[in-house]
C-alpha atoms as a PDB file:
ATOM      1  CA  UNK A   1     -53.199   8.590  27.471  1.00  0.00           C
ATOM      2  CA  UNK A   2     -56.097   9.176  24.776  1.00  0.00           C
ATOM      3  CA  UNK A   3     -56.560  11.599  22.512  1.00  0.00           C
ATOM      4  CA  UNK A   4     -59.098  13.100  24.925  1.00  0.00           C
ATOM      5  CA  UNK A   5     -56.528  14.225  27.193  1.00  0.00           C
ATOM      6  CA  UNK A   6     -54.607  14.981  24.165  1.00  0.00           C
ATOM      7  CA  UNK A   7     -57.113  17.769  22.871  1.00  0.00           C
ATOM      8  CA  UNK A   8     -57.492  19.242  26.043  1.00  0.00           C
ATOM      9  CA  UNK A   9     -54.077  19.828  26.721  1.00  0.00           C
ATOM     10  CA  UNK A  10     -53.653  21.676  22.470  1.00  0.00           C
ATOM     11  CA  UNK A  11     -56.827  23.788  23.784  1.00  0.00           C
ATOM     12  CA  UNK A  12     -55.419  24.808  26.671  1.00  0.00           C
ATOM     13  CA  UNK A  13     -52.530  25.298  25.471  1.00  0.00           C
ATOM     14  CA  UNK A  14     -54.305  28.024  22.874  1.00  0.00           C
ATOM     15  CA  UNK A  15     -55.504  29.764  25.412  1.00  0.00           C
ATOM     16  CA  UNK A  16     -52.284  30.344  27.834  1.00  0.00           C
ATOM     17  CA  UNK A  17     -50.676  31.602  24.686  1.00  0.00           C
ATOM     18  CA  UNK A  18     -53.362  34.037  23.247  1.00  0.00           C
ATOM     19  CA  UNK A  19     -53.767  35.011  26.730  1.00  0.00           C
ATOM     20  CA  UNK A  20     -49.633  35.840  27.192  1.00  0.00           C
ATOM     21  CA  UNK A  21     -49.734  37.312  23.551  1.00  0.00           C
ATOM     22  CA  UNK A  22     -52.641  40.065  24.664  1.00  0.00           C
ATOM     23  CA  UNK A  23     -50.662  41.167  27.663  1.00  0.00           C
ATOM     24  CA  UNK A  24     -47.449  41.421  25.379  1.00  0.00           C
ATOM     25  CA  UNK A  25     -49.122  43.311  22.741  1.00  0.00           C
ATOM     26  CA  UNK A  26     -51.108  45.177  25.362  1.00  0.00           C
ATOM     27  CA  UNK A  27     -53.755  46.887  22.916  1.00  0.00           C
ATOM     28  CA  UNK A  28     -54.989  43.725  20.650  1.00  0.00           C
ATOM     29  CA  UNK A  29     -57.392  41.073  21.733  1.00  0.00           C
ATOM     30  CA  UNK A  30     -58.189  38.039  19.836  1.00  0.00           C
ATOM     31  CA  UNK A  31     -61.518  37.605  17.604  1.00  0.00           C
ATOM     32  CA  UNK A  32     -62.482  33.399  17.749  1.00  0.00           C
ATOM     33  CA  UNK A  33     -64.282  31.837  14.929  1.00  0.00           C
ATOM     34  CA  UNK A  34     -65.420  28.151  15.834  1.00  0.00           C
ATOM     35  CA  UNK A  35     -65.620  25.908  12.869  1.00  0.00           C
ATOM     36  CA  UNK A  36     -67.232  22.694  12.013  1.00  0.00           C
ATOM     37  CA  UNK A  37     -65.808  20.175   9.645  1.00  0.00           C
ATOM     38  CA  UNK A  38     -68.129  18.534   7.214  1.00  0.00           C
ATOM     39  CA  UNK A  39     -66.468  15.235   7.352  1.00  0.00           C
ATOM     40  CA  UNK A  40     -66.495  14.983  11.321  1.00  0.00           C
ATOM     41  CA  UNK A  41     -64.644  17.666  13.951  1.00  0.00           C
ATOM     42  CA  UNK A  42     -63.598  20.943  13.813  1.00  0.00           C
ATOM     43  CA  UNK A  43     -61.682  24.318  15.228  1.00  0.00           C
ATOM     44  CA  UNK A  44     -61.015  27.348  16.978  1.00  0.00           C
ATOM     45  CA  UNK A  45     -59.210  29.825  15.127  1.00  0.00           C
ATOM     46  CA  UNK A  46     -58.141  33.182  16.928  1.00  0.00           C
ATOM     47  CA  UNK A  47     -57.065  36.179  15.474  1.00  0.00           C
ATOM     48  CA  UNK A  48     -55.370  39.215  16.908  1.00  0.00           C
ATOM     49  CA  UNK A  49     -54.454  42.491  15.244  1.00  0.00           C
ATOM     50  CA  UNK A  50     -53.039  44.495  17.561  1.00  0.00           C
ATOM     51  CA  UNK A  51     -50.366  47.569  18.245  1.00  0.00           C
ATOM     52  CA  UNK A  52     -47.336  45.207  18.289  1.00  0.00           C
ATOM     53  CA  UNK A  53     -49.169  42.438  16.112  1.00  0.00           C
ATOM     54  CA  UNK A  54     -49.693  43.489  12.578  1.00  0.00           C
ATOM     55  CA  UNK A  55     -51.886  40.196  11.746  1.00  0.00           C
ATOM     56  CA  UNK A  56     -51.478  36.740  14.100  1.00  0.00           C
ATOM     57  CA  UNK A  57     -53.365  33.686  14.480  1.00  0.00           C
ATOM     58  CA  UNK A  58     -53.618  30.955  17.380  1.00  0.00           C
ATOM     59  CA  UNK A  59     -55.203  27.722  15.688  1.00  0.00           C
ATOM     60  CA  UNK A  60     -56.867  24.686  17.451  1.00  0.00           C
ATOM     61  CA  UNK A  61     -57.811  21.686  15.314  1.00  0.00           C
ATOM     62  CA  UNK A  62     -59.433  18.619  16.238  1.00  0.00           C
ATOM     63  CA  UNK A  63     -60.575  16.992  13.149  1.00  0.00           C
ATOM     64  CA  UNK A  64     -61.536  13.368  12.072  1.00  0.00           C
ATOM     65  CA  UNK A  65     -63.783  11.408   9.759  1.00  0.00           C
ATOM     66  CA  UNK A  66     -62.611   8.737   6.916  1.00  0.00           C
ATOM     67  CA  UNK A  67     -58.758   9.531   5.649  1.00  0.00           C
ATOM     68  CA  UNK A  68     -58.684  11.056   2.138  1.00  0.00           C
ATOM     69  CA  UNK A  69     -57.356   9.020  -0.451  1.00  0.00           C
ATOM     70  CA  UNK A  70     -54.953  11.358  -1.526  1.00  0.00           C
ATOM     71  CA  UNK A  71     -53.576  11.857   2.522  1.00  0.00           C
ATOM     72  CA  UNK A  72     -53.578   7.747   3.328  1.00  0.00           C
ATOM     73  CA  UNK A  73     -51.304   7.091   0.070  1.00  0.00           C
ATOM     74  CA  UNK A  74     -48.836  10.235   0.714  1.00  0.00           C
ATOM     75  CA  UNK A  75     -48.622   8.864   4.591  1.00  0.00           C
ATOM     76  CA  UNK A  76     -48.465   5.379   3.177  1.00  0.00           C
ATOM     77  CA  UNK A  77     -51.050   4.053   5.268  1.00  0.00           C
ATOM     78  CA  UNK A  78     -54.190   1.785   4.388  1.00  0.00           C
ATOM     79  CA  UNK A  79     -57.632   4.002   4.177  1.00  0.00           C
ATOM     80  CA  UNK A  80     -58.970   3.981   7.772  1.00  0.00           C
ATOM     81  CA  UNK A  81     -60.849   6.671  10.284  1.00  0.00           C
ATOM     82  CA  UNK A  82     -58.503   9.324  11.654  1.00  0.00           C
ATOM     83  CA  UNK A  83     -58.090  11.787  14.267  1.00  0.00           C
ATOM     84  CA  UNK A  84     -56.177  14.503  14.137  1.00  0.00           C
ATOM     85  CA  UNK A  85     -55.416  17.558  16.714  1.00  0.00           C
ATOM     86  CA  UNK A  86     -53.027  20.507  16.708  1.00  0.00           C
ATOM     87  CA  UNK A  87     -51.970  24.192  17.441  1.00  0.00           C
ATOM     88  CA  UNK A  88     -50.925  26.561  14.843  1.00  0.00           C
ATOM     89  CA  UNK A  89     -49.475  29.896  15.361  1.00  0.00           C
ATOM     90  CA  UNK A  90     -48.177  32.661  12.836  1.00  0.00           C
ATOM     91  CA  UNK A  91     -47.317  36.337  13.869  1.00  0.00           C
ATOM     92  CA  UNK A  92     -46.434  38.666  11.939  1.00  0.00           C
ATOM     93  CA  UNK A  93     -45.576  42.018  13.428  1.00  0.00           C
ATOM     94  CA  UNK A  94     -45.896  45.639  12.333  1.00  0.00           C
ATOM     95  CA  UNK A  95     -41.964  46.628  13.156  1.00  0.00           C
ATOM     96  CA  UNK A  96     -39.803  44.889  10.317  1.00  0.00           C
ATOM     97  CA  UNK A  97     -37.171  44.439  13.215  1.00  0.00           C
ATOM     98  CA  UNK A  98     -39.586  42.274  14.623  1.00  0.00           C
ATOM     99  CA  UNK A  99     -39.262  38.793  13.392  1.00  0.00           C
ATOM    100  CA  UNK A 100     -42.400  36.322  11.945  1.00  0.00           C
ATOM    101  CA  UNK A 101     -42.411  32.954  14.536  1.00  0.00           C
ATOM    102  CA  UNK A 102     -44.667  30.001  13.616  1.00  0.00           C
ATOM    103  CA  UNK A 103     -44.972  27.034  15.699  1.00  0.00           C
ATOM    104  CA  UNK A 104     -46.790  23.606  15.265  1.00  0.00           C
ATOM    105  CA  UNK A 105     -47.892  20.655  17.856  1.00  0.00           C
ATOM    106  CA  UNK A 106     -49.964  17.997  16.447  1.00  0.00           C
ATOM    107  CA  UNK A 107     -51.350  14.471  16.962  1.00  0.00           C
ATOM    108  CA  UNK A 108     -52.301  11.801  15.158  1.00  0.00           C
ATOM    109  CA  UNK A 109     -53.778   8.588  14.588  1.00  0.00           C
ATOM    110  CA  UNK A 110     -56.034   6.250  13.048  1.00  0.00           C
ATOM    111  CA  UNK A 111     -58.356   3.192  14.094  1.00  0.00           C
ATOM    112  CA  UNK A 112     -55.716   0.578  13.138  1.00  0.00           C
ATOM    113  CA  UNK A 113     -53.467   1.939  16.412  1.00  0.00           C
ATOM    114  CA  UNK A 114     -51.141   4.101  14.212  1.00  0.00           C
ATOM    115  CA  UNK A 115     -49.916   7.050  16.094  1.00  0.00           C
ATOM    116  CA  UNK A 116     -47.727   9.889  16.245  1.00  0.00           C
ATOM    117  CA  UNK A 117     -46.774  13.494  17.427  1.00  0.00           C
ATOM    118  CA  UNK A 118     -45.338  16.175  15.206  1.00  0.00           C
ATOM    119  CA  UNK A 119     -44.913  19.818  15.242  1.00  0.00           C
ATOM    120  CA  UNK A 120     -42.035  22.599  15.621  1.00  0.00           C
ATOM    121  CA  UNK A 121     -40.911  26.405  15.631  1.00  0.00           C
ATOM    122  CA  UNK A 122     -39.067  28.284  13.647  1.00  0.00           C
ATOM    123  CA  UNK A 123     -37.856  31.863  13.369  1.00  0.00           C
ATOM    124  CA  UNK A 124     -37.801  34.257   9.938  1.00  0.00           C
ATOM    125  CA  UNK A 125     -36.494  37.360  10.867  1.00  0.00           C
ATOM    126  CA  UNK A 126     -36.243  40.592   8.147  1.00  0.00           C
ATOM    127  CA  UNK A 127     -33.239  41.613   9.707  1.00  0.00           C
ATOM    128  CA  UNK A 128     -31.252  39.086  11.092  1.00  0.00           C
ATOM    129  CA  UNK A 129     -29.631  39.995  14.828  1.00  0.00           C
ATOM    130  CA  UNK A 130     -27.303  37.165  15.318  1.00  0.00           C
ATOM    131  CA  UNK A 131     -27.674  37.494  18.915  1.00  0.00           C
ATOM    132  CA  UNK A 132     -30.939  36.671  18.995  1.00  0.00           C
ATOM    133  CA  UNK A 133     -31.199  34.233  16.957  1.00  0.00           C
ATOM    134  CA  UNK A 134     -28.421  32.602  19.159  1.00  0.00           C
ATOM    135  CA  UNK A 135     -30.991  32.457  21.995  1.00  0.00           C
ATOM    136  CA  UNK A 136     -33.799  31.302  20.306  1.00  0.00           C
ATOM    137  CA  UNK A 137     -31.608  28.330  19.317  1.00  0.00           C
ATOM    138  CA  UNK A 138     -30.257  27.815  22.648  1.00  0.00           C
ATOM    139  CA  UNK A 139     -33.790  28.171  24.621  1.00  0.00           C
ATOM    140  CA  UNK A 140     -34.558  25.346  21.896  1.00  0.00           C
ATOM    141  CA  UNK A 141     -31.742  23.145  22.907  1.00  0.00           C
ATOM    142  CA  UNK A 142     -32.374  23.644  26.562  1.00  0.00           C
ATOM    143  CA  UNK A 143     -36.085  21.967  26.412  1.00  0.00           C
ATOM    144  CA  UNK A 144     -34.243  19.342  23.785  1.00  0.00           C
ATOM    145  CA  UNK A 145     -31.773  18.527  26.243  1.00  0.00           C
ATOM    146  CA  UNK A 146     -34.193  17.933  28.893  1.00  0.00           C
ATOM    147  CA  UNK A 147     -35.987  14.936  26.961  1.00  0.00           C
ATOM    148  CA  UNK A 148     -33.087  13.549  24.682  1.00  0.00           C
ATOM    149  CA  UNK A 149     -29.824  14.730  24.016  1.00  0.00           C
ATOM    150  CA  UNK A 150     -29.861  13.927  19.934  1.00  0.00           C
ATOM    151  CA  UNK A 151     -33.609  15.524  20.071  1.00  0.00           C
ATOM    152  CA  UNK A 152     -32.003  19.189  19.032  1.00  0.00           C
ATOM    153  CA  UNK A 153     -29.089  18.103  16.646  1.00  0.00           C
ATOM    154  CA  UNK A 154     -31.925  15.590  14.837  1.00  0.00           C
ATOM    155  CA  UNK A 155     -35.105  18.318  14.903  1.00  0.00           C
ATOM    156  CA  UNK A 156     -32.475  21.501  13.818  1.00  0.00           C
ATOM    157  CA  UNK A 157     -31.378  20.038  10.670  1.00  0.00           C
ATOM    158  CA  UNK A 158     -34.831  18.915   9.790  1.00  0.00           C
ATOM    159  CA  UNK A 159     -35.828  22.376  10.420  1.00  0.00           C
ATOM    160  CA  UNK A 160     -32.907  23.601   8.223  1.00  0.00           C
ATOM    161  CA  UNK A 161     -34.135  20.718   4.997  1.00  0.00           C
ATOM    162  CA  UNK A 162     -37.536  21.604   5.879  1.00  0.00           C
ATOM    163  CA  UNK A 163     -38.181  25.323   5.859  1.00  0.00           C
ATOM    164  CA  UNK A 164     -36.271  25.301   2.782  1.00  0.00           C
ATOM    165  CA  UNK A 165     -37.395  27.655  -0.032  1.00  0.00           C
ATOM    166  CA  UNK A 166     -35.859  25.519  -2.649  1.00  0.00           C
ATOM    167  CA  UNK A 167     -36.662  27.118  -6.083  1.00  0.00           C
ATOM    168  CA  UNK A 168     -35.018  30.354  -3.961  1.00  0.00           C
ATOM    169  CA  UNK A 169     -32.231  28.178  -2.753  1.00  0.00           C
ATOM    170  CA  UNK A 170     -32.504  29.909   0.885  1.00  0.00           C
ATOM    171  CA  UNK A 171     -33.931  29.018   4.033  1.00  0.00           C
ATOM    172  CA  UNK A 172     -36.895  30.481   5.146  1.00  0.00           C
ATOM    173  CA  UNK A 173     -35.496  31.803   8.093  1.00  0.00           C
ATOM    174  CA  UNK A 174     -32.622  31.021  10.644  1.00  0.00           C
ATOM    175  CA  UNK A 175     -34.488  28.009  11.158  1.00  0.00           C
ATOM    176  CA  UNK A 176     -35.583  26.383  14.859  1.00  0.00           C
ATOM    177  CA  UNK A 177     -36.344  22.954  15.293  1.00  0.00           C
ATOM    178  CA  UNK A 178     -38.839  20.500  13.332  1.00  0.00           C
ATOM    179  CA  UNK A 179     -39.957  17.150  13.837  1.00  0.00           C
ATOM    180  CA  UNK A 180     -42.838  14.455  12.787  1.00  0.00           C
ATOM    181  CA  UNK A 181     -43.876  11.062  13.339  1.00  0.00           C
ATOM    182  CA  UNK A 182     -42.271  10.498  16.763  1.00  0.00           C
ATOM    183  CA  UNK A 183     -44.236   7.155  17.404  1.00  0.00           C
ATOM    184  CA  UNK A 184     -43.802   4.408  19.921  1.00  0.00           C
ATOM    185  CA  UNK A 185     -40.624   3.560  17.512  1.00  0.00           C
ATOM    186  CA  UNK A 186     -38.907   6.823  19.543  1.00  0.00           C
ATOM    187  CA  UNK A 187     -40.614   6.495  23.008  1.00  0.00           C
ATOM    188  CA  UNK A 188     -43.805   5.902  25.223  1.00  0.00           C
ATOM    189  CA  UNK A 189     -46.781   8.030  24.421  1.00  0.00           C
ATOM    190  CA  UNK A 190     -46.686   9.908  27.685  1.00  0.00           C
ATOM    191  CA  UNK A 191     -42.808  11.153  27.100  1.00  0.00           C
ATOM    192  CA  UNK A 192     -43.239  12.218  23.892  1.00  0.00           C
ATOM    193  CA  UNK A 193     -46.672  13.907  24.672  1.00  0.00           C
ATOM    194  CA  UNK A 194     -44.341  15.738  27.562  1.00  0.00           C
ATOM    195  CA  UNK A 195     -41.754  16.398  25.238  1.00  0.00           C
ATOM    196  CA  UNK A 196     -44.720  18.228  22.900  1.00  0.00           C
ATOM    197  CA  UNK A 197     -46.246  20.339  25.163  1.00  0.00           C
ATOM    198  CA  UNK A 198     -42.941  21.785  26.739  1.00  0.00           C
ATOM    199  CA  UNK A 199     -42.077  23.187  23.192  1.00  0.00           C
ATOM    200  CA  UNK A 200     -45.257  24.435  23.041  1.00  0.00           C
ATOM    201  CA  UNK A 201     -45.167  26.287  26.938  1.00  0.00           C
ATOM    202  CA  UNK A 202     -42.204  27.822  25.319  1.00  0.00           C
ATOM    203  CA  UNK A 203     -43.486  29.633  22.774  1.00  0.00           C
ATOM    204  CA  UNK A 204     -44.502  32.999  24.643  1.00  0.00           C
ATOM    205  CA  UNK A 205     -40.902  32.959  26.416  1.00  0.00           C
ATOM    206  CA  UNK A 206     -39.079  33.168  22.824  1.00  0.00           C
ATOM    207  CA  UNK A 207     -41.559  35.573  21.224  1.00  0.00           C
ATOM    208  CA  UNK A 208     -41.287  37.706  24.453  1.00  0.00           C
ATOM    209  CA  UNK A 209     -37.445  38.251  23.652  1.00  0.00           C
ATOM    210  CA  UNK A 210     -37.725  38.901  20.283  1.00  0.00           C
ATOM    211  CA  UNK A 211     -40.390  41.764  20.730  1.00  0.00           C
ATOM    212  CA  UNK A 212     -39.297  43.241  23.589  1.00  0.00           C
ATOM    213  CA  UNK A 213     -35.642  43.192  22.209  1.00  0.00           C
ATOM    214  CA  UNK A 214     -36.926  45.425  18.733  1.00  0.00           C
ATOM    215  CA  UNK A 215     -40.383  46.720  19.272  1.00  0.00           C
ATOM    216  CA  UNK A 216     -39.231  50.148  20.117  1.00  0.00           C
ATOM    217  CA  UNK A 217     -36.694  50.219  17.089  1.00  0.00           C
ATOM    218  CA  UNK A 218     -37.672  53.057  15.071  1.00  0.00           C
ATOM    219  CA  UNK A 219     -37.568  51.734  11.014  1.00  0.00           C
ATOM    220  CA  UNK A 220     -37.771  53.652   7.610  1.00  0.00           C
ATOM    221  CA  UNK A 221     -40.300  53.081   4.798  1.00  0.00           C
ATOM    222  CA  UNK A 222     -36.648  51.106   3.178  1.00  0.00           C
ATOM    223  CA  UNK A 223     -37.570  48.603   6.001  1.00  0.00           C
ATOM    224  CA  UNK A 224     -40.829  48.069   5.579  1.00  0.00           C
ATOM    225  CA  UNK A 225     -40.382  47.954   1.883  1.00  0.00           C
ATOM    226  CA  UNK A 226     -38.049  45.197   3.010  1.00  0.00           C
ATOM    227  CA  UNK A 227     -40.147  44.056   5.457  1.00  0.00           C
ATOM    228  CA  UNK A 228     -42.914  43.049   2.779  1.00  0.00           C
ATOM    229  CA  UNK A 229     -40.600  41.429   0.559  1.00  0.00           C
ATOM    230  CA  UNK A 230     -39.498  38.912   2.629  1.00  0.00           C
ATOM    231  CA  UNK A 231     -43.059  38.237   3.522  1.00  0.00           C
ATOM    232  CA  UNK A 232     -43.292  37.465  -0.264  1.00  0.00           C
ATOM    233  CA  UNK A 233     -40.741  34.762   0.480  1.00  0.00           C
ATOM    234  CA  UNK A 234     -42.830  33.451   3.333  1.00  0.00           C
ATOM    235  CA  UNK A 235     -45.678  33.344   1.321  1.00  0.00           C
ATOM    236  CA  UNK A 236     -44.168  31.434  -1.443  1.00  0.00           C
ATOM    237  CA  UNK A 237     -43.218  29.250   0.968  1.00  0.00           C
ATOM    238  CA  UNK A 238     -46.306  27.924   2.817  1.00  0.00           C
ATOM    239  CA  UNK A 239     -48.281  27.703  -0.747  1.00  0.00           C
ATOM    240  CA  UNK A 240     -45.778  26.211  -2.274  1.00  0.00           C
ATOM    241  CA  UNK A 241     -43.757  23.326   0.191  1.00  0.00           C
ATOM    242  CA  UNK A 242     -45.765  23.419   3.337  1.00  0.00           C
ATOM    243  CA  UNK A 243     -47.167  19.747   4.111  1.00  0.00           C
ATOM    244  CA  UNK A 244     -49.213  21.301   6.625  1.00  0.00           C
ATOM    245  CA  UNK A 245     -50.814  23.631   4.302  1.00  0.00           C
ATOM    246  CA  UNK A 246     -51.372  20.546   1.782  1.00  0.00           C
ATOM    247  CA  UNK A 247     -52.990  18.397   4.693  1.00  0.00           C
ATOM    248  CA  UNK A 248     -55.270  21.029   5.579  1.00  0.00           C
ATOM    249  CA  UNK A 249     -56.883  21.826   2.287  1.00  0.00           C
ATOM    250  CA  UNK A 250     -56.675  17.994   1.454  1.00  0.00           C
ATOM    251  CA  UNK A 251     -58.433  17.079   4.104  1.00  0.00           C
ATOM    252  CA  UNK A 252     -61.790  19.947   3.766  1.00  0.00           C
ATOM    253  CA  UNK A 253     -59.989  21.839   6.867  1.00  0.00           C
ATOM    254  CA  UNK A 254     -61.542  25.986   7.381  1.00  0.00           C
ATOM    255  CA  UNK A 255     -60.241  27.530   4.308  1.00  0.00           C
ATOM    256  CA  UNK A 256     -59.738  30.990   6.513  1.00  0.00           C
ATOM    257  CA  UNK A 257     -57.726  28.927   9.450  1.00  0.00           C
ATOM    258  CA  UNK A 258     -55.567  26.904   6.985  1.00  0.00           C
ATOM    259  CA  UNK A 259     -54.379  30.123   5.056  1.00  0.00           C
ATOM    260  CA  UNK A 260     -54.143  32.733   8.900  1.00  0.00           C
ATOM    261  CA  UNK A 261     -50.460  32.250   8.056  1.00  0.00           C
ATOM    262  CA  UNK A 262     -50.621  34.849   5.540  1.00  0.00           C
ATOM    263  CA  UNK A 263     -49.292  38.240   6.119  1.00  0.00           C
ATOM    264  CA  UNK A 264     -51.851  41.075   5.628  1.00  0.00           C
ATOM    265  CA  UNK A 265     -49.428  42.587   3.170  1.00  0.00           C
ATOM    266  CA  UNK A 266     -46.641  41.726   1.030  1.00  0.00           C
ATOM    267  CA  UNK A 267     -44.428  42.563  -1.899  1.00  0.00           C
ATOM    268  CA  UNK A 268     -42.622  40.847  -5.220  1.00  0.00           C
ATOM    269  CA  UNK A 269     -40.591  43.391  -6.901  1.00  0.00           C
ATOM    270  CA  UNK A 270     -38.465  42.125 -10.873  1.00  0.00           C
ATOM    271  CA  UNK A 271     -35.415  42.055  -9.743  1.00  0.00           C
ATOM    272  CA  UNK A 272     -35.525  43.811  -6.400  1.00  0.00           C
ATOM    273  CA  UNK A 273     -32.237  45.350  -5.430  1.00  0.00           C
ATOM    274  CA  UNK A 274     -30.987  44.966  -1.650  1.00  0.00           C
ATOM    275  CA  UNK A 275     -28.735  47.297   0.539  1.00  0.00           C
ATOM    276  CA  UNK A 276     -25.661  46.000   2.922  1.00  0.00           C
ATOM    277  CA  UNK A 277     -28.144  45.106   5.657  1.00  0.00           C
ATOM    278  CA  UNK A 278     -30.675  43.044   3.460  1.00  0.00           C
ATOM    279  CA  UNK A 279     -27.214  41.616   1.960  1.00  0.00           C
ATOM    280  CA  UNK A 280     -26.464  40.399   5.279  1.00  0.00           C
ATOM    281  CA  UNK A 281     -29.735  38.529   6.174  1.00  0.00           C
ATOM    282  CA  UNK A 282     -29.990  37.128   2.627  1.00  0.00           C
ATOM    283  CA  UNK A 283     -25.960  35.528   3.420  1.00  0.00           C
ATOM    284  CA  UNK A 284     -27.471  34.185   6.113  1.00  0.00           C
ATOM    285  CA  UNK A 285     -30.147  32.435   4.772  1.00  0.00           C
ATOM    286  CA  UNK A 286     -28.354  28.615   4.721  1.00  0.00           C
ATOM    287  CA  UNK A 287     -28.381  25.745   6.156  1.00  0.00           C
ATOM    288  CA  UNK A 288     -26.279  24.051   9.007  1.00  0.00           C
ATOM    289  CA  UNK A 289     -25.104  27.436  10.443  1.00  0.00           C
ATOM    290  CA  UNK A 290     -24.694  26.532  14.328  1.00  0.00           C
ATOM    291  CA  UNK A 291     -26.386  29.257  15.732  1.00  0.00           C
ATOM    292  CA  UNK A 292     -26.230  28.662  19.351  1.00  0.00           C
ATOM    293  CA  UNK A 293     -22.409  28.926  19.030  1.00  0.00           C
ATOM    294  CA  UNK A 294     -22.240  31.943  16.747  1.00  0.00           C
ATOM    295  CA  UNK A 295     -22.610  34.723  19.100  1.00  0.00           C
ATOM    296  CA  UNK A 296     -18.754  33.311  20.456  1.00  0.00           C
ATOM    297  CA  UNK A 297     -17.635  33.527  16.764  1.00  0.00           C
END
């Protein structure tokens, strides 16, 4: 398996899911800017604002050249040519009831035979329903399961350490899974490819649940007000601790694609005050809650 095959499974990939995300929002329809790198490669990035979508993006990389100085000492590997291929995907939706998803699936290596896959999904919802969040973990654990029984234990609590706001001391969200550099060290190249684009098939099947579970809700201007504030959080987030964010810019990546996750709007309020419901989610906000067992609780 080369990375070939590799790209044109990520670009197919993009397209099953912007395709499944038109017929879910039924009104929007994705605008593509292609992109060239300078240093060697380059990008599709997608963007869809829709009725249900309020701002999303559906990124394909497939980038490579000479490896920055500043990315081969943070990976600890000698200076070398790389390669380098992923989705991206953040919505953000115009109901606050709706949650913000992101998920990842990368590849990489280098001409001295390094390799590895990486990538995840997580789930930041403005209003936590525990429900929900219960399936999302357990749809998670199900396509775990299938390749490795530790795989969801492992990748959950690496979600929970890594989508960690920690100068808020709260989790971005109620978390998902999360893993990187699953090399030949954790399996053959084909299984763990396998393993890769399974999470990524899933992707439409979790948002589907989550939108068609709230996007009728009616909300108040409270919850948007809410809505945008916890965007803030998201915000500080992926400019502040995101690795994927750091790679991008550090290696010359589209300055539009690498920053997509960013909501069109929102909100930092001195010392905003919070009712019983924002209360709730912000309670919830920790680490090493076991969601798909909650909803027995």
């Amino acid at each position: 398996m080369n990375q070939t095959v590799i790209k044109s499974a990520f670009m197919a990939l993009q397209d099953r899911i912007c395709s499944d995300l038109e017929i879910l929002d039924v009104e929007g329809k994705f605008k593509e800017d292609a992109w060239e790198r300078p240093g060697g490669g380059g990008g599709k990035t997608r963007i869809i604002i829709g009725k249900t979508i309020e701002k999303g993006g559906v990124n394909f990389s497939a980038v490579e050249g000479l490896m920055p100085e500043k990315i081969s000492t943070a990976l600890g590997l000698e200076k070398t040519q790389f390669f380098a291929t992923g989705v991206s995907i953040v919505l953000h939706a115009k109901n606050p009831f709706i949650p913000i998803i992101h998920m990842n699936v990368r590849y990489f290596e280098t001409t001295h035979g390094t390799w590895w896959f990486g990538g995840g999904i997580d789930l930041t919802p403005h209003y936590i329903d525990e429900e929900l969040a219960s399936s999302f973990h357990q749809q998670l654990k199900n396509v775990c399961d299938k390749h490795a029984s530790h795989y969801y234990s492992e990748f959950k609590k690496w979600a929970d350490d890594y989508f960690y706001i920690k100068h808020r001391k709260e989790t971005r969200g109620v978390g998902g899974i999360f893993f990187d550099r699953l090399d030949k060290t954790k399996g053959t190249k084909e299984d763990l490819f396998n393993f890769v684009m399974d999470v990524g098939n899933l992707f439409s099947t979790l948002y589907k649940e989550q939108v068609d579970a709230n996007r009728d809700k009616a909300f108040s201007p409270i919850n948007k007000d809410w809505q945008l504030h916890r965007r803030g959080r998201y915000v500080e987030f992926n400019l502040v601790w995101d690795r994927g964010t750091k790679f991008g810019l550090d290696t010359d990546g589209n300055i539009e694609s690498i920053l997509m996750s960013l909501p069109p709007e929102s909100r930092w309020t001195y010392k905003h005050d919070f009712d019983e419901e924002e209360e709730k989610t912000l309670n919830l906000l920790k680490k090493d809650i076991d969601w798909v067992n909650r909803k027995a609780r």
